[in-house]
PDB file of N, CA and C in Angstrom:
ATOM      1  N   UNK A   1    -136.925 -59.244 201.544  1.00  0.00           N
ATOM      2  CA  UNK A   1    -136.943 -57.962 202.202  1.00  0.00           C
ATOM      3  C   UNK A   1    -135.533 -57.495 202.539  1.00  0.00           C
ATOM      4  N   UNK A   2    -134.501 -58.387 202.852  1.00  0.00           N
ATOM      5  CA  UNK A   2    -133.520 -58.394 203.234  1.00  0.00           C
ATOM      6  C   UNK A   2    -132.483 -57.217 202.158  1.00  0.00           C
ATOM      7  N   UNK A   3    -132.965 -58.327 200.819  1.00  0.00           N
ATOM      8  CA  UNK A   3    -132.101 -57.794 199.550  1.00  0.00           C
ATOM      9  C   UNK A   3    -132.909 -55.838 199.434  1.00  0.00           C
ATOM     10  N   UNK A   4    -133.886 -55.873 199.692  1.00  0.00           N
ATOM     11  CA  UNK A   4    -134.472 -54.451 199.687  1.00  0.00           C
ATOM     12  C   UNK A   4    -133.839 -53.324 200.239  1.00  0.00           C
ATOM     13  N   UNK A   5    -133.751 -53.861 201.955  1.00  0.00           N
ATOM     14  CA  UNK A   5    -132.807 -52.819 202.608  1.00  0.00           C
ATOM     15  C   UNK A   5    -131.750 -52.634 201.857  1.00  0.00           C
ATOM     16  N   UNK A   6    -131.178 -54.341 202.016  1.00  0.00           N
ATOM     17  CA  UNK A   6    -129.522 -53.761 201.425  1.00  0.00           C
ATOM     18  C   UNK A   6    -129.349 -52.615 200.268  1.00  0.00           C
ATOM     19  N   UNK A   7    -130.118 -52.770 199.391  1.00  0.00           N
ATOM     20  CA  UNK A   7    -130.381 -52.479 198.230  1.00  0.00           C
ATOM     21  C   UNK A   7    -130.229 -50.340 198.734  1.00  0.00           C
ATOM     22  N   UNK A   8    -131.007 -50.242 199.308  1.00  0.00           N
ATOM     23  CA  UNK A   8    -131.381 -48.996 199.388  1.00  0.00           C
ATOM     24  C   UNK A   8    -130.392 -48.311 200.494  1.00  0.00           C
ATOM     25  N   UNK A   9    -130.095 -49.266 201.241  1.00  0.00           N
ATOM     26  CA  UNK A   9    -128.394 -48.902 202.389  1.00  0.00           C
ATOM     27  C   UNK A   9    -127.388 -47.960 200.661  1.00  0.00           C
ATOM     28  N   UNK A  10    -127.424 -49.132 199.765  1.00  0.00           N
ATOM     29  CA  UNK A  10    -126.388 -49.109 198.883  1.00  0.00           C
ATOM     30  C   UNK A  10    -126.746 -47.802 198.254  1.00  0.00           C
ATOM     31  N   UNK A  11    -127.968 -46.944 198.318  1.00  0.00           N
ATOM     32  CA  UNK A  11    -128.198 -46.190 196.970  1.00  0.00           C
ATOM     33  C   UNK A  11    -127.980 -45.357 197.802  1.00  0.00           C
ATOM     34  N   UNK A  12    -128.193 -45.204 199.814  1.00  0.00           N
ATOM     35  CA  UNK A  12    -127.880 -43.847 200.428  1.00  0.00           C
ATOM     36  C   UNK A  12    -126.576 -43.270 200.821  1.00  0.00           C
ATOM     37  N   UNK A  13    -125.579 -44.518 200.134  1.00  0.00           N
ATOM     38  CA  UNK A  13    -123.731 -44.483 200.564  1.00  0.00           C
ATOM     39  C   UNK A  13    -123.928 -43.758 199.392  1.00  0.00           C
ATOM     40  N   UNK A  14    -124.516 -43.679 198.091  1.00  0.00           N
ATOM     41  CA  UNK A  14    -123.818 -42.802 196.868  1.00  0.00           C
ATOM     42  C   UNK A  14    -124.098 -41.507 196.643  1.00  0.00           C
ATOM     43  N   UNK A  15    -122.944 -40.876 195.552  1.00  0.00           N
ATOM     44  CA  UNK A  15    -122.914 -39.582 195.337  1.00  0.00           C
ATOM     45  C   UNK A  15    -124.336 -39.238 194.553  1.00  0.00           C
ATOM     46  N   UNK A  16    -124.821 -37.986 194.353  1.00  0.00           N
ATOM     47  CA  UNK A  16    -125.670 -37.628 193.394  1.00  0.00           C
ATOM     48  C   UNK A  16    -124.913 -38.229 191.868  1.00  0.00           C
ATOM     49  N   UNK A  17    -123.869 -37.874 191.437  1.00  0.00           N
ATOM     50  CA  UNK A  17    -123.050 -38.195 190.485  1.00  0.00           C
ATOM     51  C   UNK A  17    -123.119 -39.890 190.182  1.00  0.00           C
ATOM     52  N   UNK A  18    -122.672 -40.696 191.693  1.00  0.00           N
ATOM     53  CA  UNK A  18    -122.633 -42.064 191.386  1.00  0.00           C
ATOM     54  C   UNK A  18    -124.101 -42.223 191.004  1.00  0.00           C
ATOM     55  N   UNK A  19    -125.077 -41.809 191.451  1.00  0.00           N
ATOM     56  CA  UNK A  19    -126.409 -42.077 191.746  1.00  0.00           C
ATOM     57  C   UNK A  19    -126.944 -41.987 190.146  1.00  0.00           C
ATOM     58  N   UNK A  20    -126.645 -41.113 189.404  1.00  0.00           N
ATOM     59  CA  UNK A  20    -127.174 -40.599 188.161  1.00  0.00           C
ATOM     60  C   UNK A  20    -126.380 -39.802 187.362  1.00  0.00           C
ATOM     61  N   UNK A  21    -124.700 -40.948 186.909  1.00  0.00           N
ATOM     62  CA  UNK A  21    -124.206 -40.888 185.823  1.00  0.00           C
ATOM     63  C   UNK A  21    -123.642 -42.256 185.699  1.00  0.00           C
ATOM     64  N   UNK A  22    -124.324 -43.133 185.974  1.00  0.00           N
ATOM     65  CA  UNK A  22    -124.314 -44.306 186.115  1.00  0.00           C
ATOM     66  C   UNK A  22    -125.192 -44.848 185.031  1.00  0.00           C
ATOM     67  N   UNK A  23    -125.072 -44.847 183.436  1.00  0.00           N
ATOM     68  CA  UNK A  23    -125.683 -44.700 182.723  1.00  0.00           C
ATOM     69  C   UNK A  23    -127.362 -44.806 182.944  1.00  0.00           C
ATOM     70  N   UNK A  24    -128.104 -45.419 183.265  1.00  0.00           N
ATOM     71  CA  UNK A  24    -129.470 -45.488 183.710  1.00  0.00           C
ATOM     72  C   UNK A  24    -129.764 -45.694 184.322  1.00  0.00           C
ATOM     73  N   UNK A  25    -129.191 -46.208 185.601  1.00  0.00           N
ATOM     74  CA  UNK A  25    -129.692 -46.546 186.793  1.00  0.00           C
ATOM     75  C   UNK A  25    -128.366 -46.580 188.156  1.00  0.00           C
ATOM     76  N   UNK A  26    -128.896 -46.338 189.417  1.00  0.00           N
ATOM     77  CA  UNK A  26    -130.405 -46.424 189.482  1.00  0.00           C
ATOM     78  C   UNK A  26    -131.072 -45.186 189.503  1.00  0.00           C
ATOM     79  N   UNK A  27    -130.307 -44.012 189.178  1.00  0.00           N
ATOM     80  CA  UNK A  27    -130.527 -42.719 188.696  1.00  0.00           C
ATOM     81  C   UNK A  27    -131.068 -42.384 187.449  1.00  0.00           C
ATOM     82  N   UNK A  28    -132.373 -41.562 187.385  1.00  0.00           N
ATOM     83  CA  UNK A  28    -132.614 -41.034 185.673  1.00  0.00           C
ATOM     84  C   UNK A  28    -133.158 -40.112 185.855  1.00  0.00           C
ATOM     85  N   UNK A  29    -132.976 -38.622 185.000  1.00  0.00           N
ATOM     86  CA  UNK A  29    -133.561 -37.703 185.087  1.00  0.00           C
ATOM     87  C   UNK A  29    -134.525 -37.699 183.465  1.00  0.00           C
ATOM     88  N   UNK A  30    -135.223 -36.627 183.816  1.00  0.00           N
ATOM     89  CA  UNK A  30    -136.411 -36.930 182.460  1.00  0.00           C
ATOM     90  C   UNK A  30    -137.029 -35.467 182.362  1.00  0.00           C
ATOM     91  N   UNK A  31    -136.969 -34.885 181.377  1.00  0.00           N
ATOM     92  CA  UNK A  31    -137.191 -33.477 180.840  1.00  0.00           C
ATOM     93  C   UNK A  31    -138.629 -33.650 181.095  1.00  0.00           C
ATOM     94  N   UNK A  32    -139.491 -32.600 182.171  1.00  0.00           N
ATOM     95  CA  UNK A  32    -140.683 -32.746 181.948  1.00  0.00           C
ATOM     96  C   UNK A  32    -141.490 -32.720 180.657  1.00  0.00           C
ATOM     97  N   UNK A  33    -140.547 -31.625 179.815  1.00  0.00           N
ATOM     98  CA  UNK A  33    -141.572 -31.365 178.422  1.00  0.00           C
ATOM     99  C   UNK A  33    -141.327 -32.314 177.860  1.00  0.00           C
ATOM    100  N   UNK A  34    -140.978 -33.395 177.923  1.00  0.00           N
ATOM    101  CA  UNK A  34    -140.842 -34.501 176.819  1.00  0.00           C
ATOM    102  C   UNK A  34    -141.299 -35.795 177.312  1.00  0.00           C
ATOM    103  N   UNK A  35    -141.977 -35.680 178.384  1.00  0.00           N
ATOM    104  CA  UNK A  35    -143.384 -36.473 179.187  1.00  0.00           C
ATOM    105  C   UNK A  35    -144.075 -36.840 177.799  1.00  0.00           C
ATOM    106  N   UNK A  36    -144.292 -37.841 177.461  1.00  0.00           N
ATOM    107  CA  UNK A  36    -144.955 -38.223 176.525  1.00  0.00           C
ATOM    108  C   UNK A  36    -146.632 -38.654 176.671  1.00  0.00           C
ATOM    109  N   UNK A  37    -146.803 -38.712 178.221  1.00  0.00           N
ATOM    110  CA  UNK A  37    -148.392 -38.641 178.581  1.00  0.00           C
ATOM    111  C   UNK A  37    -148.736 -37.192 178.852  1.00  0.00           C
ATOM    112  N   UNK A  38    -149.949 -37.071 178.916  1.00  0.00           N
ATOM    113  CA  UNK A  38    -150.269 -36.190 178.859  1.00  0.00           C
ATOM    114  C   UNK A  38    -151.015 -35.727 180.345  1.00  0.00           C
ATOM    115  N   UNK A  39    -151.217 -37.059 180.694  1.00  0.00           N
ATOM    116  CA  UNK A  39    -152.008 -37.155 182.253  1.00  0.00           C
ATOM    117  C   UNK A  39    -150.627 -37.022 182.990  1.00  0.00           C
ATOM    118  N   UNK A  40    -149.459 -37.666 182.956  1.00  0.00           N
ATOM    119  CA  UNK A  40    -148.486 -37.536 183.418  1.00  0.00           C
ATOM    120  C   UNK A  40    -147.886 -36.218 183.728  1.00  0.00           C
ATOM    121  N   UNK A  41    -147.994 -35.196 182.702  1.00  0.00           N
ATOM    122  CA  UNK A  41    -147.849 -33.667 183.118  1.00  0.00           C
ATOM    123  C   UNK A  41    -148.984 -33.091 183.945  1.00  0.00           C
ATOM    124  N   UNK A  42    -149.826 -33.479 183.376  1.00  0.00           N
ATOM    125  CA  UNK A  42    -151.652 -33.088 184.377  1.00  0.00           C
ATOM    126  C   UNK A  42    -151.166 -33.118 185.872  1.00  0.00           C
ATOM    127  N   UNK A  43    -151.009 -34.245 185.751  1.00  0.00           N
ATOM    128  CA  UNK A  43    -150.339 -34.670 187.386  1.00  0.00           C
ATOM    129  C   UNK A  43    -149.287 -33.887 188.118  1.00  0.00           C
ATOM    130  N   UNK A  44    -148.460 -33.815 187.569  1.00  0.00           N
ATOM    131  CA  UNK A  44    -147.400 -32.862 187.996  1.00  0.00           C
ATOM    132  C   UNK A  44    -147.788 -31.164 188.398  1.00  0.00           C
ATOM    133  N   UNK A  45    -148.532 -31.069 187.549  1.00  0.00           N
ATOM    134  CA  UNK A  45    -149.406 -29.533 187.890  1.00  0.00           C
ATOM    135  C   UNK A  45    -149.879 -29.769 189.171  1.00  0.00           C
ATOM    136  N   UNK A  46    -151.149 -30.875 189.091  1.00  0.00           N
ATOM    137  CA  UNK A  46    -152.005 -30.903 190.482  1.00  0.00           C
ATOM    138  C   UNK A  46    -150.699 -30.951 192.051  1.00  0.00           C
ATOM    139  N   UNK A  47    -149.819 -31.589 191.444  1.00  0.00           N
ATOM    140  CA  UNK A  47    -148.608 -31.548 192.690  1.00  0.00           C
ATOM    141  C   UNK A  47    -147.958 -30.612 192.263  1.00  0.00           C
ATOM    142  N   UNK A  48    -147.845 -29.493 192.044  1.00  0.00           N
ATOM    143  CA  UNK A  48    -147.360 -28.385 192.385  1.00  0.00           C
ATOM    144  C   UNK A  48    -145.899 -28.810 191.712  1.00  0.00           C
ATOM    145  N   UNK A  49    -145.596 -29.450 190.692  1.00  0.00           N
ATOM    146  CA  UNK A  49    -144.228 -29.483 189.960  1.00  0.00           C
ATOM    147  C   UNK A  49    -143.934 -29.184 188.743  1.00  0.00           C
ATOM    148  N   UNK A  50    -145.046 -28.407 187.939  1.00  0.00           N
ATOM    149  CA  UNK A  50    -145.122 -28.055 186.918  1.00  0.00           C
ATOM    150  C   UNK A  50    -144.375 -27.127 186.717  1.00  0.00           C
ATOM    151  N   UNK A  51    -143.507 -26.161 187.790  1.00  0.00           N
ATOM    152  CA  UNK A  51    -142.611 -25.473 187.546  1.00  0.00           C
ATOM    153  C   UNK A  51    -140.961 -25.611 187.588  1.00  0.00           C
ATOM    154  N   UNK A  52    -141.085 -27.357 187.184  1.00  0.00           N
ATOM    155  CA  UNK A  52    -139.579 -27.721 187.359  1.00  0.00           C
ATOM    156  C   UNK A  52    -139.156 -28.155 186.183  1.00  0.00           C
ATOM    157  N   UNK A  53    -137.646 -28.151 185.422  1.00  0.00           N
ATOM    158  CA  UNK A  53    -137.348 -28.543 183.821  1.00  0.00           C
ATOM    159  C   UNK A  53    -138.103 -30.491 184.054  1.00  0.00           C
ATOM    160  N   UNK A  54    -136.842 -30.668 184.909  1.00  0.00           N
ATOM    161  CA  UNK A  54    -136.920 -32.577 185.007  1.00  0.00           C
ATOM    162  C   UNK A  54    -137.563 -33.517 186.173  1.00  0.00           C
ATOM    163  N   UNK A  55    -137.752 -34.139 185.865  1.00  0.00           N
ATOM    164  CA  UNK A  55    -138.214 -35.247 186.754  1.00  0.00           C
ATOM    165  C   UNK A  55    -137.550 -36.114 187.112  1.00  0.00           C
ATOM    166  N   UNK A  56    -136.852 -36.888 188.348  1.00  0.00           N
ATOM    167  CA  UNK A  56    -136.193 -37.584 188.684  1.00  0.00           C
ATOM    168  C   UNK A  56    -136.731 -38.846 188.914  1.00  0.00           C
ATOM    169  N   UNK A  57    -136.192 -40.142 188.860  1.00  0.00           N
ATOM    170  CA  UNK A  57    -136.523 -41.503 189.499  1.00  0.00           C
ATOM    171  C   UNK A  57    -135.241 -42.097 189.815  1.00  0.00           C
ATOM    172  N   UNK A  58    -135.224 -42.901 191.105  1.00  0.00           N
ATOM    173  CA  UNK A  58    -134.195 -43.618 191.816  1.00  0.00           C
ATOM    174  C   UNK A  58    -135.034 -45.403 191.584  1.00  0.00           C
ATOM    175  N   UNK A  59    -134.314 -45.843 190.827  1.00  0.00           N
ATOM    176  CA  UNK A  59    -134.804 -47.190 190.873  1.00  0.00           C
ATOM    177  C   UNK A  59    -134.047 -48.221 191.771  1.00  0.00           C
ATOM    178  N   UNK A  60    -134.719 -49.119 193.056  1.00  0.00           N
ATOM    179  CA  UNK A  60    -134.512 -49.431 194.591  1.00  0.00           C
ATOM    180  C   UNK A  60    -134.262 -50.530 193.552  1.00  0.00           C
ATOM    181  N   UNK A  61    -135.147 -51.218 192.802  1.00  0.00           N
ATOM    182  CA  UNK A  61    -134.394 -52.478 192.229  1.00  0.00           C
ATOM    183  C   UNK A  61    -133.306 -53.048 191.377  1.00  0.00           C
ATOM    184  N   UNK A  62    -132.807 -54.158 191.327  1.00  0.00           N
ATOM    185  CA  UNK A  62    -131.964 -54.066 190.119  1.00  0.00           C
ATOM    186  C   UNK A  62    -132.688 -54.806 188.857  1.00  0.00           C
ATOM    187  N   UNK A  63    -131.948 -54.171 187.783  1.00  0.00           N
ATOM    188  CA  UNK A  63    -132.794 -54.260 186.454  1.00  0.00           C
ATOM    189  C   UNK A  63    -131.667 -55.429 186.211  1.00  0.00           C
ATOM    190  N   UNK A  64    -131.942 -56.008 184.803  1.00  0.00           N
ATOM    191  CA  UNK A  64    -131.354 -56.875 184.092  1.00  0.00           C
ATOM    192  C   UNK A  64    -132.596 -57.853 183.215  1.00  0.00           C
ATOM    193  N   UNK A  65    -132.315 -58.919 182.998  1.00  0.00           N
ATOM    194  CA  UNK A  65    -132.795 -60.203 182.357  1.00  0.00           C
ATOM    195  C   UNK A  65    -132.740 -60.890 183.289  1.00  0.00           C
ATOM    196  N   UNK A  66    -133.963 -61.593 183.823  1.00  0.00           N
ATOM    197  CA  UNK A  66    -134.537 -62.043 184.776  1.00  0.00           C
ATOM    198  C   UNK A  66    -133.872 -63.574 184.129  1.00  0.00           C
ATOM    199  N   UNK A  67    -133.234 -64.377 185.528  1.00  0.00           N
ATOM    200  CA  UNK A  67    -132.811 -65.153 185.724  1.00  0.00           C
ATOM    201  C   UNK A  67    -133.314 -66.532 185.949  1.00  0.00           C
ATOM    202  N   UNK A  68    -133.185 -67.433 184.414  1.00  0.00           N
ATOM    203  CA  UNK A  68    -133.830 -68.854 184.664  1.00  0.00           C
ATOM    204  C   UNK A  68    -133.781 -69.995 185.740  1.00  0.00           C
ATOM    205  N   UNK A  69    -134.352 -70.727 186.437  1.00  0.00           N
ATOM    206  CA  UNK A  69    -133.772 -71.448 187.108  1.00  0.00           C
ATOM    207  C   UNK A  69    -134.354 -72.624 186.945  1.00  0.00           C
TER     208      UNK A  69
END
């Protein structure tokens, strides 16, 4: 839980810029029209976001290759 906070302390010190030109993470934006589900746009209608180009995600974790031990 610890590493969680820290984690998310770290993502509210950054810029929009650091946040998501940081090649993929933990920033990504995503062209709604190129939603490749179809329920996935459905959805976005029922929440009232069907009138936006992109979709954003902030990923709290860190990615990589999970570590043998």
């Amino acid at each position: 839980m610890q590493k969680l906070l820290a984690r998310i302390r770290d993502i509210e010190t950054m810029t929009i810029t650091e946040a998501f030109n940081n090649r993929d993470e933990p920033g990504k934006d995503y062209p709604i029209a190129d939603l490749p589900s179809r329920e996935a746009r459905e959805r976005l209608v029922e929440l009232g976001y069907d009138d936006e180009d992109n979709i954003s995600r902030l990923r709290v974790t860190r990615c990589g290759p999970k570590k043998h031990t």
